[in-house]
PDB file of N, CA and C in Angstrom:
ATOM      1  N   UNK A   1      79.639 102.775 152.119  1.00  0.00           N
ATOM      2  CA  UNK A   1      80.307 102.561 150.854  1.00  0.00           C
ATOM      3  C   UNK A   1      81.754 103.054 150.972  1.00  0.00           C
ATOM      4  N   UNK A   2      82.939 102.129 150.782  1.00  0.00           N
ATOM      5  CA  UNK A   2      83.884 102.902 150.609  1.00  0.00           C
ATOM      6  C   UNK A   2      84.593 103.945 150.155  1.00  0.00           C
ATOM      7  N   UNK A   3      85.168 104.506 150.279  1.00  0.00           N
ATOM      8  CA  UNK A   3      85.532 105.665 149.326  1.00  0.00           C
ATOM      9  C   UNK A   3      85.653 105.886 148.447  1.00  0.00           C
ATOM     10  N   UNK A   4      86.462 104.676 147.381  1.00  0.00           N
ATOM     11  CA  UNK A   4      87.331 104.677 146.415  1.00  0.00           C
ATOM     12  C   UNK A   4      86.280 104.009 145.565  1.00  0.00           C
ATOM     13  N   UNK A   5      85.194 103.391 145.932  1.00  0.00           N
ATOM     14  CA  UNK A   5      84.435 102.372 145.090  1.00  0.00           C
ATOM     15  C   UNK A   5      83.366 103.291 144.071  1.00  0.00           C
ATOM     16  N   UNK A   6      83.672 101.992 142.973  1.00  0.00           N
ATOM     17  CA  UNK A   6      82.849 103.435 141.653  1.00  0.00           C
ATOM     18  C   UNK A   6      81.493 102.217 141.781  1.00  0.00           C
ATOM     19  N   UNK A   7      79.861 102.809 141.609  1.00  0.00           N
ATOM     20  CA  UNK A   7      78.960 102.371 142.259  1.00  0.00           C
ATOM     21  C   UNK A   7      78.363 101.883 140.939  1.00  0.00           C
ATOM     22  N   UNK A   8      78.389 100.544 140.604  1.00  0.00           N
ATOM     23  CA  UNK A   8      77.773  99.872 139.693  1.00  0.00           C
ATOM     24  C   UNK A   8      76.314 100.140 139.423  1.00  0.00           C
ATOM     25  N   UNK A   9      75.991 100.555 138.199  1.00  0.00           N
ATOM     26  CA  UNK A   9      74.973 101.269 138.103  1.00  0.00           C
ATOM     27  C   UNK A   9      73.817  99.965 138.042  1.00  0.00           C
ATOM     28  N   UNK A  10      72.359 100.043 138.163  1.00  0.00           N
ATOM     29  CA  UNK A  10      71.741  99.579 138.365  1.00  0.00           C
ATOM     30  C   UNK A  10      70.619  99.175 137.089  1.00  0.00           C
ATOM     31  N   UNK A  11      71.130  98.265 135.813  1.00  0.00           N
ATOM     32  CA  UNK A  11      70.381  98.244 134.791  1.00  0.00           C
ATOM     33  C   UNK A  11      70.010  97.416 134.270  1.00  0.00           C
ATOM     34  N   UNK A  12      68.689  97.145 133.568  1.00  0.00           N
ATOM     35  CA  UNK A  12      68.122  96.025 133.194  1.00  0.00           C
ATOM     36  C   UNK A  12      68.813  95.164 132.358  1.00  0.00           C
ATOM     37  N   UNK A  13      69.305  93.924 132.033  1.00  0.00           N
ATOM     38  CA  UNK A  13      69.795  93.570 131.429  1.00  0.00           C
ATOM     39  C   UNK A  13      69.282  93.020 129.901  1.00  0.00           C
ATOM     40  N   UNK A  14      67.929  93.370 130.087  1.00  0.00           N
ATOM     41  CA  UNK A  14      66.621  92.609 129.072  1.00  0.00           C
ATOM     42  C   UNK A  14      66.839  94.243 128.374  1.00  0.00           C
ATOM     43  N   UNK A  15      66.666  94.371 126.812  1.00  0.00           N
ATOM     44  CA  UNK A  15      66.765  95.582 126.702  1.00  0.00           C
ATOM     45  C   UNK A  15      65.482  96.043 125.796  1.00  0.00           C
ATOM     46  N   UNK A  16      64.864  94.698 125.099  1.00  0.00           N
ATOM     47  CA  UNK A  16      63.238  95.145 124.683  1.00  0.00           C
ATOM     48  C   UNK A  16      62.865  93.666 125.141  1.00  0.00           C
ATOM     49  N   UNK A  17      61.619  93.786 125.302  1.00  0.00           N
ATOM     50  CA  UNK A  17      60.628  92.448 126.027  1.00  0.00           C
ATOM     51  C   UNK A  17      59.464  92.517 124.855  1.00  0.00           C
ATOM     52  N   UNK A  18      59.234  91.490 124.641  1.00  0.00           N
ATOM     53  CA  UNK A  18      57.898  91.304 123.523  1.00  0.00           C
ATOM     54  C   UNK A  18      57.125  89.700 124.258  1.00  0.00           C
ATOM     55  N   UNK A  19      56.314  89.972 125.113  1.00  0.00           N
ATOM     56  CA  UNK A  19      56.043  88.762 125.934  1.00  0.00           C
ATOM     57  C   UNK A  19      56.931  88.170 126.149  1.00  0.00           C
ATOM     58  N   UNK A  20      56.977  86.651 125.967  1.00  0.00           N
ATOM     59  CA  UNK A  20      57.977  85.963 126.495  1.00  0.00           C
ATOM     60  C   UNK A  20      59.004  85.895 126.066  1.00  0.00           C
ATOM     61  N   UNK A  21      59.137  86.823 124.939  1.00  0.00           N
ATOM     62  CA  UNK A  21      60.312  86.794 124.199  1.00  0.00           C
ATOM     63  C   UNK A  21      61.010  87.952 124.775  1.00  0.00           C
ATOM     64  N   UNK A  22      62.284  87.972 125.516  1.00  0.00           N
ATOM     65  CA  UNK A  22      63.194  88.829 125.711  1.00  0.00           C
ATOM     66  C   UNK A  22      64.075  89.154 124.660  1.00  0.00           C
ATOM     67  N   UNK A  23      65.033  90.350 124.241  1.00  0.00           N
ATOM     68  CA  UNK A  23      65.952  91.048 123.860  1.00  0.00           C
ATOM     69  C   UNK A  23      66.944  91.210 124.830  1.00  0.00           C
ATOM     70  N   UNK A  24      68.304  90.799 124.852  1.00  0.00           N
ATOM     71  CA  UNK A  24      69.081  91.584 125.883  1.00  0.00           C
ATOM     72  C   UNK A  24      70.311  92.314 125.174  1.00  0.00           C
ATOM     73  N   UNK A  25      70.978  93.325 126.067  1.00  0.00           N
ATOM     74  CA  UNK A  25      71.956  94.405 125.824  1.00  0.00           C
ATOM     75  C   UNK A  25      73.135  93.463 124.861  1.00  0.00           C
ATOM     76  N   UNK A  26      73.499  92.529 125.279  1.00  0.00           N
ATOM     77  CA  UNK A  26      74.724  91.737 124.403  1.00  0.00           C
ATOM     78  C   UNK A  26      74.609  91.267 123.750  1.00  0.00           C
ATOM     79  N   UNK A  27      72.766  90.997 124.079  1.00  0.00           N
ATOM     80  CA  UNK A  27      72.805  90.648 122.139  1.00  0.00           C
ATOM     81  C   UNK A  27      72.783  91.240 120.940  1.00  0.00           C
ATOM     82  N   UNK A  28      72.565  92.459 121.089  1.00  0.00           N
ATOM     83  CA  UNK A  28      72.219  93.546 120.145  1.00  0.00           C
ATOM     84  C   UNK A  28      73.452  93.881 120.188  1.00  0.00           C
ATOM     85  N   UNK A  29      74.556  93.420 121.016  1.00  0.00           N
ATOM     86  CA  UNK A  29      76.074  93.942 120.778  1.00  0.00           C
ATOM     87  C   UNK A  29      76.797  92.922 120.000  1.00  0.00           C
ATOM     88  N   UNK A  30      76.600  91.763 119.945  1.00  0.00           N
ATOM     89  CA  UNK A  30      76.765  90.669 118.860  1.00  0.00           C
ATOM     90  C   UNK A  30      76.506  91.039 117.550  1.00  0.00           C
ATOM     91  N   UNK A  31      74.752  91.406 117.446  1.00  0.00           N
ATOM     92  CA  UNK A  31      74.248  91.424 116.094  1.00  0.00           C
ATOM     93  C   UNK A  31      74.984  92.641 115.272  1.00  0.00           C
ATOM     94  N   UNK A  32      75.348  94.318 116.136  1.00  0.00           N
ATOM     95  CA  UNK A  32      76.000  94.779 115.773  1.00  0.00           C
ATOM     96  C   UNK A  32      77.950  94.822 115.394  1.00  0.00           C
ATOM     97  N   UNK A  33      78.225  93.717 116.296  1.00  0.00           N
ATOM     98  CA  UNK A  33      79.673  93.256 115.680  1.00  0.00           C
ATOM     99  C   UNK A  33      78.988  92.584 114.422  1.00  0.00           C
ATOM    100  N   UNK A  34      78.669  91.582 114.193  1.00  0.00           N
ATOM    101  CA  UNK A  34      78.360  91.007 113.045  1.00  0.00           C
ATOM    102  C   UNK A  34      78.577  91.791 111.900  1.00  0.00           C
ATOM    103  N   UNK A  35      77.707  92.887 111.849  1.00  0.00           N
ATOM    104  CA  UNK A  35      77.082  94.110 111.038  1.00  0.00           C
ATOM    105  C   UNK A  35      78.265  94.196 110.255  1.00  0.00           C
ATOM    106  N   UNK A  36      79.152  95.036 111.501  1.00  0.00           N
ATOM    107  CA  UNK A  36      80.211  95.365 110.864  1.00  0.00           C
ATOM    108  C   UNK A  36      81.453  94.739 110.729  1.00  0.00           C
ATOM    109  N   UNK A  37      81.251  93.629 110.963  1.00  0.00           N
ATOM    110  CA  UNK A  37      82.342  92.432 110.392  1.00  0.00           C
ATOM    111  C   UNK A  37      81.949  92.127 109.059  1.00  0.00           C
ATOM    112  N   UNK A  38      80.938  91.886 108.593  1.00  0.00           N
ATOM    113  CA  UNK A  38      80.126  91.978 107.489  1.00  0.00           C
ATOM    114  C   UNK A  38      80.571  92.761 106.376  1.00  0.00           C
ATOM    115  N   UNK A  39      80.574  94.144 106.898  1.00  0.00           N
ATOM    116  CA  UNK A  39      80.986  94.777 106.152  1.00  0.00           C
ATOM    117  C   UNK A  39      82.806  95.358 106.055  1.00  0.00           C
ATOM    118  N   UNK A  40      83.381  94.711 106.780  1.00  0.00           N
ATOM    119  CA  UNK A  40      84.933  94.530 106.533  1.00  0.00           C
ATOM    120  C   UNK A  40      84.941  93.495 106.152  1.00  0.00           C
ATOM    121  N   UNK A  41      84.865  92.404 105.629  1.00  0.00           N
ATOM    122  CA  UNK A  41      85.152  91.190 105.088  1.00  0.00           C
ATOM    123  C   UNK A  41      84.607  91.868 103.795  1.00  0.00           C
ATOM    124  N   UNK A  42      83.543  92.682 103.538  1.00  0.00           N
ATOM    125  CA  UNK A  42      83.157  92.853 101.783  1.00  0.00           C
ATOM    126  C   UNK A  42      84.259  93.738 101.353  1.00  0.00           C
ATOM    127  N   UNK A  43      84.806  94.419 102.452  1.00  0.00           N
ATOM    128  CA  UNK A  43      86.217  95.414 101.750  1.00  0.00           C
ATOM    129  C   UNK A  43      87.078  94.562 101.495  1.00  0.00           C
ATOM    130  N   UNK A  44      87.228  93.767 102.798  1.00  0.00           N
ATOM    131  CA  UNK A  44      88.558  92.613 102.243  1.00  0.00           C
ATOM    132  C   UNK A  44      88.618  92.159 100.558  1.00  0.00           C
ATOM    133  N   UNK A  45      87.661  91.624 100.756  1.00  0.00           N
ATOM    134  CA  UNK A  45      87.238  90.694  99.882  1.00  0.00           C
ATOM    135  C   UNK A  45      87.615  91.974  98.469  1.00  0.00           C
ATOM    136  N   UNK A  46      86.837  92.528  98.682  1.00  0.00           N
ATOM    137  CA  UNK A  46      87.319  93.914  97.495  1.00  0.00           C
ATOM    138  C   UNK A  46      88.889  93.985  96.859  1.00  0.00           C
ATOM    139  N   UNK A  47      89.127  94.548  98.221  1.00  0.00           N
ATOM    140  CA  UNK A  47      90.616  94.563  97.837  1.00  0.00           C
ATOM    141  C   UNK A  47      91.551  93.373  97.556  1.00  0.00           C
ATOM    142  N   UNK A  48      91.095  92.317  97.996  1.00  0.00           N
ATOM    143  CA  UNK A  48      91.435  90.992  97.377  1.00  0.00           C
ATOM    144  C   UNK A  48      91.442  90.795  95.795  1.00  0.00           C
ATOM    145  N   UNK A  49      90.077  91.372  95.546  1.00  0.00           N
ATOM    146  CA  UNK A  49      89.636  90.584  94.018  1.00  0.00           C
ATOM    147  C   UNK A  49      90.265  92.006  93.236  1.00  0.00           C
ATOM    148  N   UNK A  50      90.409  92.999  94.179  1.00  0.00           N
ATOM    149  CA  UNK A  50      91.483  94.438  92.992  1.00  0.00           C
ATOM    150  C   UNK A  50      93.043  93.894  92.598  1.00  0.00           C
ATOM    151  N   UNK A  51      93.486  93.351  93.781  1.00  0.00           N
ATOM    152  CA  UNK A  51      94.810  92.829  93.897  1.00  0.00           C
ATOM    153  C   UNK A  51      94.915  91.742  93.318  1.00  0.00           C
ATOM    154  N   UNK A  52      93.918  90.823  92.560  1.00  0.00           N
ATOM    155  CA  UNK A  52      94.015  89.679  91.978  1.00  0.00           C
ATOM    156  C   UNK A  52      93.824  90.093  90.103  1.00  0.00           C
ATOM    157  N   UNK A  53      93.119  91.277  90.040  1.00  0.00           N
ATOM    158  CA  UNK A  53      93.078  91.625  88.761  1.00  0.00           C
ATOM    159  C   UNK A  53      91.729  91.282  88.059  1.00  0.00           C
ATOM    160  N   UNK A  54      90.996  91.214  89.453  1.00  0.00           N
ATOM    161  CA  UNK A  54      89.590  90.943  88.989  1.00  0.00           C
ATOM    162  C   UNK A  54      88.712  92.047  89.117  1.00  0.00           C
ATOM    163  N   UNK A  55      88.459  93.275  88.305  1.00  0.00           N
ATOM    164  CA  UNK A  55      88.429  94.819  88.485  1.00  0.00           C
ATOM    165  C   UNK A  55      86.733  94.364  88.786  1.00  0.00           C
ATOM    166  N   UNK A  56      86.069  93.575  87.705  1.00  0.00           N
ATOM    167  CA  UNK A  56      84.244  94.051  87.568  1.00  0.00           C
ATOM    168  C   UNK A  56      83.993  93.571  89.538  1.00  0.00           C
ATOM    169  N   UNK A  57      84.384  92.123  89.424  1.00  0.00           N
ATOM    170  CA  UNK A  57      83.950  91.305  90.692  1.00  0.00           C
ATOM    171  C   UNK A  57      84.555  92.618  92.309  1.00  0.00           C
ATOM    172  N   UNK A  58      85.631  93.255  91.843  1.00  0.00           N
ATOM    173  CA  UNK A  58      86.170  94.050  93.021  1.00  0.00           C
ATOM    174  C   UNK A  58      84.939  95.506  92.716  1.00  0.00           C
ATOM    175  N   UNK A  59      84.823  95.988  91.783  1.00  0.00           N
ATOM    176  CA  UNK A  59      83.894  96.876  91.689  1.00  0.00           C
ATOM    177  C   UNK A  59      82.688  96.751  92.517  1.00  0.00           C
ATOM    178  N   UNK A  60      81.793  95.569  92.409  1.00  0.00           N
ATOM    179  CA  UNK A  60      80.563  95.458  93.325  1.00  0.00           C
ATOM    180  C   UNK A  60      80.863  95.384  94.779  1.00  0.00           C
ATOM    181  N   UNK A  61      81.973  94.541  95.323  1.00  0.00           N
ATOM    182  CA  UNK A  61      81.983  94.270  96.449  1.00  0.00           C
ATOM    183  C   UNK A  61      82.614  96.056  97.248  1.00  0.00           C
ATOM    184  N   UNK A  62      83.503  96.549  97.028  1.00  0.00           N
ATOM    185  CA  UNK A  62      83.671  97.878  96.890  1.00  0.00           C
ATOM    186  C   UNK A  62      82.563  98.400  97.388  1.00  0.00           C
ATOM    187  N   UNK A  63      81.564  98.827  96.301  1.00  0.00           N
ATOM    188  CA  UNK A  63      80.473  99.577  96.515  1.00  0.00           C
ATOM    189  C   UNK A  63      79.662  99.177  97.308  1.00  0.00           C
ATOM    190  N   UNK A  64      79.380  98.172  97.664  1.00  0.00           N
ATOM    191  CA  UNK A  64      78.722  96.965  98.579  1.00  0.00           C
ATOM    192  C   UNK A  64      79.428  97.852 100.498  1.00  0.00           C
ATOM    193  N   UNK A  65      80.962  98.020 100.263  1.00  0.00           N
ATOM    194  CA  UNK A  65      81.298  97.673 101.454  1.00  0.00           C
ATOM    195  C   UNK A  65      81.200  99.897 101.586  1.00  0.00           C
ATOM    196  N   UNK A  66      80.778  99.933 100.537  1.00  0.00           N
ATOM    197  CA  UNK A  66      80.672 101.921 100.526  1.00  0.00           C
ATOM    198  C   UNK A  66      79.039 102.095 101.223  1.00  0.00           C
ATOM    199  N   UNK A  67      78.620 101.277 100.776  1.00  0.00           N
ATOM    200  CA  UNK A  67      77.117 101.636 100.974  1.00  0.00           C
ATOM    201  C   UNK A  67      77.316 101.979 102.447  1.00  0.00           C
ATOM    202  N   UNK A  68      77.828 101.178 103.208  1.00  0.00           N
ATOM    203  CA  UNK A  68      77.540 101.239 104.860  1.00  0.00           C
ATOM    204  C   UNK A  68      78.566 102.595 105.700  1.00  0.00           C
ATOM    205  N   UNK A  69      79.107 102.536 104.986  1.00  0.00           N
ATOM    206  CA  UNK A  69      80.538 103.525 105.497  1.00  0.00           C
ATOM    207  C   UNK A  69      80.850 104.777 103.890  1.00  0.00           C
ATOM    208  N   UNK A  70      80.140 105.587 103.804  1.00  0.00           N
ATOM    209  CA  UNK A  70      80.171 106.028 102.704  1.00  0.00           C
ATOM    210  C   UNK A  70      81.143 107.248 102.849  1.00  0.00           C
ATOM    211  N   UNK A  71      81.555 107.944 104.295  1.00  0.00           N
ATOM    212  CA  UNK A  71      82.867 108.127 104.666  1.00  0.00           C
ATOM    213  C   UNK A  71      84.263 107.660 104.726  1.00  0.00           C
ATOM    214  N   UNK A  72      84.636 106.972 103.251  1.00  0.00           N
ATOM    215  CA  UNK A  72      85.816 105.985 103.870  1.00  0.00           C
ATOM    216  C   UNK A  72      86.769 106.515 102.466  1.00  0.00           C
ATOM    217  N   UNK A  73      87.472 107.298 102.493  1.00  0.00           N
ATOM    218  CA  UNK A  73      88.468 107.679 100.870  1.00  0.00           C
ATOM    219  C   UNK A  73      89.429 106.225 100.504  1.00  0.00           C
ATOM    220  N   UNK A  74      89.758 105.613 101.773  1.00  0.00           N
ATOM    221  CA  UNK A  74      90.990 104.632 101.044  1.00  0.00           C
ATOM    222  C   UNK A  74      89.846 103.394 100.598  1.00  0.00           C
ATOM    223  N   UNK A  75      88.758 103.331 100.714  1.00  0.00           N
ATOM    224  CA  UNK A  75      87.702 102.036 100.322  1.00  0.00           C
ATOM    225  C   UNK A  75      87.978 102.719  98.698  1.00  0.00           C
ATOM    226  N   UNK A  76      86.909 104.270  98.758  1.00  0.00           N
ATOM    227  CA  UNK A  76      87.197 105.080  97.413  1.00  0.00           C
ATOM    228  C   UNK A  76      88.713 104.932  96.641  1.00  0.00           C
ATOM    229  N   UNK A  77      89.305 105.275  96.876  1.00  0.00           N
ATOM    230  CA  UNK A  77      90.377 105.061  96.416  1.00  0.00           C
ATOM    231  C   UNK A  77      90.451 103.738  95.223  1.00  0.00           C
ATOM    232  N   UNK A  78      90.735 102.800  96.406  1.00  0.00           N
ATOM    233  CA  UNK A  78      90.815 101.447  95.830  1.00  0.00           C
ATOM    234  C   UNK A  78      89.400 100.923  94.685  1.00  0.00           C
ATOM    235  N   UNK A  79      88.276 101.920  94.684  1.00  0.00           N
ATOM    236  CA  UNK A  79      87.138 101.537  93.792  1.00  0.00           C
ATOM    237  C   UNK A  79      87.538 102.610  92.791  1.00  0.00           C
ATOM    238  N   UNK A  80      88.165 103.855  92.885  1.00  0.00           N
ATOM    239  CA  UNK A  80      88.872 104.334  91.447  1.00  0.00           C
ATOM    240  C   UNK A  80      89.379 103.405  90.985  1.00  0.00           C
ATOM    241  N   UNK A  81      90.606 102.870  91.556  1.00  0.00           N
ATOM    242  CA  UNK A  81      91.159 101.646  90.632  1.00  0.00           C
ATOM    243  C   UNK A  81      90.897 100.736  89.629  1.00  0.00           C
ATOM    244  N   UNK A  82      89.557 100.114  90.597  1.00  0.00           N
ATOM    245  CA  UNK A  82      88.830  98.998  90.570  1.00  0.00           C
ATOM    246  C   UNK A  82      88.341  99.651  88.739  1.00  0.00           C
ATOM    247  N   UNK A  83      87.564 100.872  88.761  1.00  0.00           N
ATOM    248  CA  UNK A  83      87.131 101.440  87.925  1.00  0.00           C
ATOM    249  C   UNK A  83      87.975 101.332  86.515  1.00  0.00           C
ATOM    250  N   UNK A  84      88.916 101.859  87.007  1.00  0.00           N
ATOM    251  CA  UNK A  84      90.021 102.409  85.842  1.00  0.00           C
ATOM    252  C   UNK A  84      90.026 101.032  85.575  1.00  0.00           C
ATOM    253  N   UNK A  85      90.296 100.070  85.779  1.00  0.00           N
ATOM    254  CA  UNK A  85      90.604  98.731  85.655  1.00  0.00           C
ATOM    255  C   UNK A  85      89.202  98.095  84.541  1.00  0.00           C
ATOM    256  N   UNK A  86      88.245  98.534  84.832  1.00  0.00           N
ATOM    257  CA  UNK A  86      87.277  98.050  83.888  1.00  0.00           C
ATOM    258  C   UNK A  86      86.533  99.200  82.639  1.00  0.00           C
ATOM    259  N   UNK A  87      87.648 100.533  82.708  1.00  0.00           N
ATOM    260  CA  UNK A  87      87.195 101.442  81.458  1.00  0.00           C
ATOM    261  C   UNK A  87      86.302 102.348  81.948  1.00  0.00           C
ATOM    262  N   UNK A  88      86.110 102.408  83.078  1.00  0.00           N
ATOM    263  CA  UNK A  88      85.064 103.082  83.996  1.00  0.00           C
ATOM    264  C   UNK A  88      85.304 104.358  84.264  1.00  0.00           C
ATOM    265  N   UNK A  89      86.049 105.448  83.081  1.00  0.00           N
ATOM    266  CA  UNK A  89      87.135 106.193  83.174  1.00  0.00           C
ATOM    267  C   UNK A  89      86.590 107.320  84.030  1.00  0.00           C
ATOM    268  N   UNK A  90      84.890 107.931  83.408  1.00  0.00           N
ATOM    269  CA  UNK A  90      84.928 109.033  84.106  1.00  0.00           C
ATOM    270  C   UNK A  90      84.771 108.984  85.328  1.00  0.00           C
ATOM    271  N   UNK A  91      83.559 107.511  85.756  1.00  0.00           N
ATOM    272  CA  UNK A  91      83.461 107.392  87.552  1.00  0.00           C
ATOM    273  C   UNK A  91      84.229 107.455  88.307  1.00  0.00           C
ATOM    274  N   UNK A  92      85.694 106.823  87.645  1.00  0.00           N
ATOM    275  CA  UNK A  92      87.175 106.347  88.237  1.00  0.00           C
ATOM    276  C   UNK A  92      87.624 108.387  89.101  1.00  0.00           C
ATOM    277  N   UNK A  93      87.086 108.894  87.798  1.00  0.00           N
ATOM    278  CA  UNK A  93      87.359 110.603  88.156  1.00  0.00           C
ATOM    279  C   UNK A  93      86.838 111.142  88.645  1.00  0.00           C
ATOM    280  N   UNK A  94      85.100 111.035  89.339  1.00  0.00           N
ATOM    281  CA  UNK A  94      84.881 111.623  90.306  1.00  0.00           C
ATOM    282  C   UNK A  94      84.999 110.810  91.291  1.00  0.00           C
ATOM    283  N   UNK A  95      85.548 109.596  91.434  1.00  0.00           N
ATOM    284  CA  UNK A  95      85.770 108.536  92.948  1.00  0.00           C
ATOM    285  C   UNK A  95      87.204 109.852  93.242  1.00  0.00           C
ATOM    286  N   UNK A  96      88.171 109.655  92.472  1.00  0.00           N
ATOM    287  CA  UNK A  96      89.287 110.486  92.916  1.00  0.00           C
ATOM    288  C   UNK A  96      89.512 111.977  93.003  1.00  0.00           C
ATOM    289  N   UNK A  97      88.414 112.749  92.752  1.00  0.00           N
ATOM    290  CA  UNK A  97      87.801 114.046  92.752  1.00  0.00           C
ATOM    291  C   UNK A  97      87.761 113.893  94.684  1.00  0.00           C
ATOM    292  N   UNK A  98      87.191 112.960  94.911  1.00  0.00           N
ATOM    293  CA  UNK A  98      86.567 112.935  96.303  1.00  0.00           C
ATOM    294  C   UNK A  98      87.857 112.169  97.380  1.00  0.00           C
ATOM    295  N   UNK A  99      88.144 111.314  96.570  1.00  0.00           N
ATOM    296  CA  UNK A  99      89.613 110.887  97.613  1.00  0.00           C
ATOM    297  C   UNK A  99      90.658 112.279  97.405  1.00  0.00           C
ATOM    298  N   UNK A 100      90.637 113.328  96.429  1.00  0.00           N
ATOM    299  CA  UNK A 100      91.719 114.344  96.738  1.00  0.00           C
ATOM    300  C   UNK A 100      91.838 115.217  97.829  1.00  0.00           C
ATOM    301  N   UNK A 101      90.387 115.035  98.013  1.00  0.00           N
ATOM    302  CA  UNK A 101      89.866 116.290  99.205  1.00  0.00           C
ATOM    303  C   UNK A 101      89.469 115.343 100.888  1.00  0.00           C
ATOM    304  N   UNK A 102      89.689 114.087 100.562  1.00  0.00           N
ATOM    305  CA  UNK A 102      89.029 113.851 101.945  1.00  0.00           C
ATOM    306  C   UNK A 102      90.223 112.576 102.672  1.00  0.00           C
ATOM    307  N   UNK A 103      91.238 112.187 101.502  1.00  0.00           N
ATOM    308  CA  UNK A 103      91.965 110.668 101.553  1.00  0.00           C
ATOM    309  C   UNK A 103      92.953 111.451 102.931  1.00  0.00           C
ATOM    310  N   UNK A 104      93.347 110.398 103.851  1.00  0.00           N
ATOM    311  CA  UNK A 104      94.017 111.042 105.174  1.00  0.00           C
ATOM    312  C   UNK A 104      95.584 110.126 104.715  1.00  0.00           C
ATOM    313  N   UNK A 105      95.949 109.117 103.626  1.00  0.00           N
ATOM    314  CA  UNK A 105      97.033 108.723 103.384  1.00  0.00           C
ATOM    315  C   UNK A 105      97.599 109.356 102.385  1.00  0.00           C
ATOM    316  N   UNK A 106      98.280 109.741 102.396  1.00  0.00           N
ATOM    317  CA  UNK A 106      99.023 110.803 101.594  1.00  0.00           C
ATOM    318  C   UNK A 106      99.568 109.921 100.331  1.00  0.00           C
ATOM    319  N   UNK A 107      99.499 108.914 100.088  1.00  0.00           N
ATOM    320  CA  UNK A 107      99.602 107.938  99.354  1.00  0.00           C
ATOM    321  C   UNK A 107      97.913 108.020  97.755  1.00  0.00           C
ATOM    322  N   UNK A 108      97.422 108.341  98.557  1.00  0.00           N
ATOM    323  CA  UNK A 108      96.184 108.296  97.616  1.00  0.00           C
ATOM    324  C   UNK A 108      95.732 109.640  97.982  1.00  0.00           C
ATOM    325  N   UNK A 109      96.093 110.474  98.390  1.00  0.00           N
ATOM    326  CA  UNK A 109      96.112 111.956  98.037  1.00  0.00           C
ATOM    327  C   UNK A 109      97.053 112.349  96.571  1.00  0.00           C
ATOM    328  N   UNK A 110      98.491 111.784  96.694  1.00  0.00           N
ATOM    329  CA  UNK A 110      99.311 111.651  95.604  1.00  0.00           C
ATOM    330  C   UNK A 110      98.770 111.170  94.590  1.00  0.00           C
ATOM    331  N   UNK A 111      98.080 110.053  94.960  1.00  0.00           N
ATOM    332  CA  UNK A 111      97.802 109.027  93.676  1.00  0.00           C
ATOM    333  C   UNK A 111      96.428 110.090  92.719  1.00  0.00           C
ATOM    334  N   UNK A 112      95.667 110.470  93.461  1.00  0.00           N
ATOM    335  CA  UNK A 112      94.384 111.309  93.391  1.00  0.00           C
ATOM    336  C   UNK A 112      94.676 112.499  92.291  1.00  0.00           C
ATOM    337  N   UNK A 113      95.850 113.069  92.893  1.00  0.00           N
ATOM    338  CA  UNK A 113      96.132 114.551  91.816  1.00  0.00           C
ATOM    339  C   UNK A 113      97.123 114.435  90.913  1.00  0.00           C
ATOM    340  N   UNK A 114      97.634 113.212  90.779  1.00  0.00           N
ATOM    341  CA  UNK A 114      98.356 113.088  89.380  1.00  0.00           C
ATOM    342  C   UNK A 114      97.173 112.179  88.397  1.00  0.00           C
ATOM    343  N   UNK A 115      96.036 111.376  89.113  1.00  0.00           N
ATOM    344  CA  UNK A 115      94.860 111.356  87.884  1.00  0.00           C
ATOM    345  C   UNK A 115      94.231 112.681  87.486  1.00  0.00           C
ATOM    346  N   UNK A 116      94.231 112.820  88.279  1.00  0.00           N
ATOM    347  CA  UNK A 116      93.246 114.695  87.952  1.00  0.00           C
ATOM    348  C   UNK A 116      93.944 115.395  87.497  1.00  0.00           C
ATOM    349  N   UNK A 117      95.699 115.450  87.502  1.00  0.00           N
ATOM    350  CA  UNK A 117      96.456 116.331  86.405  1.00  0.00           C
ATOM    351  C   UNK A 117      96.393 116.261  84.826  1.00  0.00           C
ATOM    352  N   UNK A 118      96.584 114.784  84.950  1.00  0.00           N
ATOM    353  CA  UNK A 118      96.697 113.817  84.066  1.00  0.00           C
ATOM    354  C   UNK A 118      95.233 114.063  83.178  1.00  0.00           C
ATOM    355  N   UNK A 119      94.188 113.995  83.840  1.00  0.00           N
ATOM    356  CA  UNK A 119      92.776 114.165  83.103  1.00  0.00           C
ATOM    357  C   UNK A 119      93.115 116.181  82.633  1.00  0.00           C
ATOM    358  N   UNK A 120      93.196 116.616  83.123  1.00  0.00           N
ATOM    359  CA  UNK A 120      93.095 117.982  83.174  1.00  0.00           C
ATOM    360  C   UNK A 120      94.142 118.003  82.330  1.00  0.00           C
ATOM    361  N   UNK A 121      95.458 117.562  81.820  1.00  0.00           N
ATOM    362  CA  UNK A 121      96.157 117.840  80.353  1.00  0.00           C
ATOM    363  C   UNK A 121      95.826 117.488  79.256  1.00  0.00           C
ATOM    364  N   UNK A 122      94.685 116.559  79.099  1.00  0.00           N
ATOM    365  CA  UNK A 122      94.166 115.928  78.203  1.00  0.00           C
ATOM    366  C   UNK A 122      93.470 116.280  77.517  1.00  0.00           C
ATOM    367  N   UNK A 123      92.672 117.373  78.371  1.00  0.00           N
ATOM    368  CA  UNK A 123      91.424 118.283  78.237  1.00  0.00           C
ATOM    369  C   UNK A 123      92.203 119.504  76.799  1.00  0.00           C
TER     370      UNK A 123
END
């Protein structure tokens, strides 16, 4: 073996077998792109129908695209909006309770604590 050569490992390419029915490794790497193409097109689509002024229709798809990624503040973010947009006042306040503490764009960190000031003078 040469020196320099990195040694191609030796692996089945079938990755579950059910009689004649095979499973293989790329396909389960397909079905999982899918997955999550799936679920970026329901954010798109979200933020589409927020940006169009369609708050209820952006609300479901939102939560739709939260279910899978329930780590995501700028999805949150944009479903405060969505909220505020349909009277949804207090949910709108704990969606941005949670984008204050976790949002990594400083844009909806801003946006986050002038609702929560804003609620908190009201009080």
């Amino acid at each position: 073996m040469p020196l320099f050569a990195i040694p191609f490992p030796a692996l089945d390419p079938v990755a579950i077998s059910l009689g004649p029915f095979a499973i293989r490794w790329y396909a389960l790497a397909y079905i999982v792109g899918l997955l999550i193409g799936w679920r970026y097109c329901l954010a798109l689509a979200g933020r589409a129908a927020l940006a169009r002024g369609e708050h209820r229709s952006a609300v479901g798809l939102l939560r739709r695209a939260l279910d899978a990624n329930h780590a995501d503040p700028e999805l949150r973010a944009e479903l405060a909006l969505a909220l505020e947009g349909i009277g949804e006042r207090e949910q709108a306040l704990e969606e941005w309770r949670w984008v204050e503490l976790a949002a990594v764009d400083p844009r909806h960190r801003e946006l986050a604590r002038e609702r929560l000031a804003g609620e908190e003078r009201g009080r």
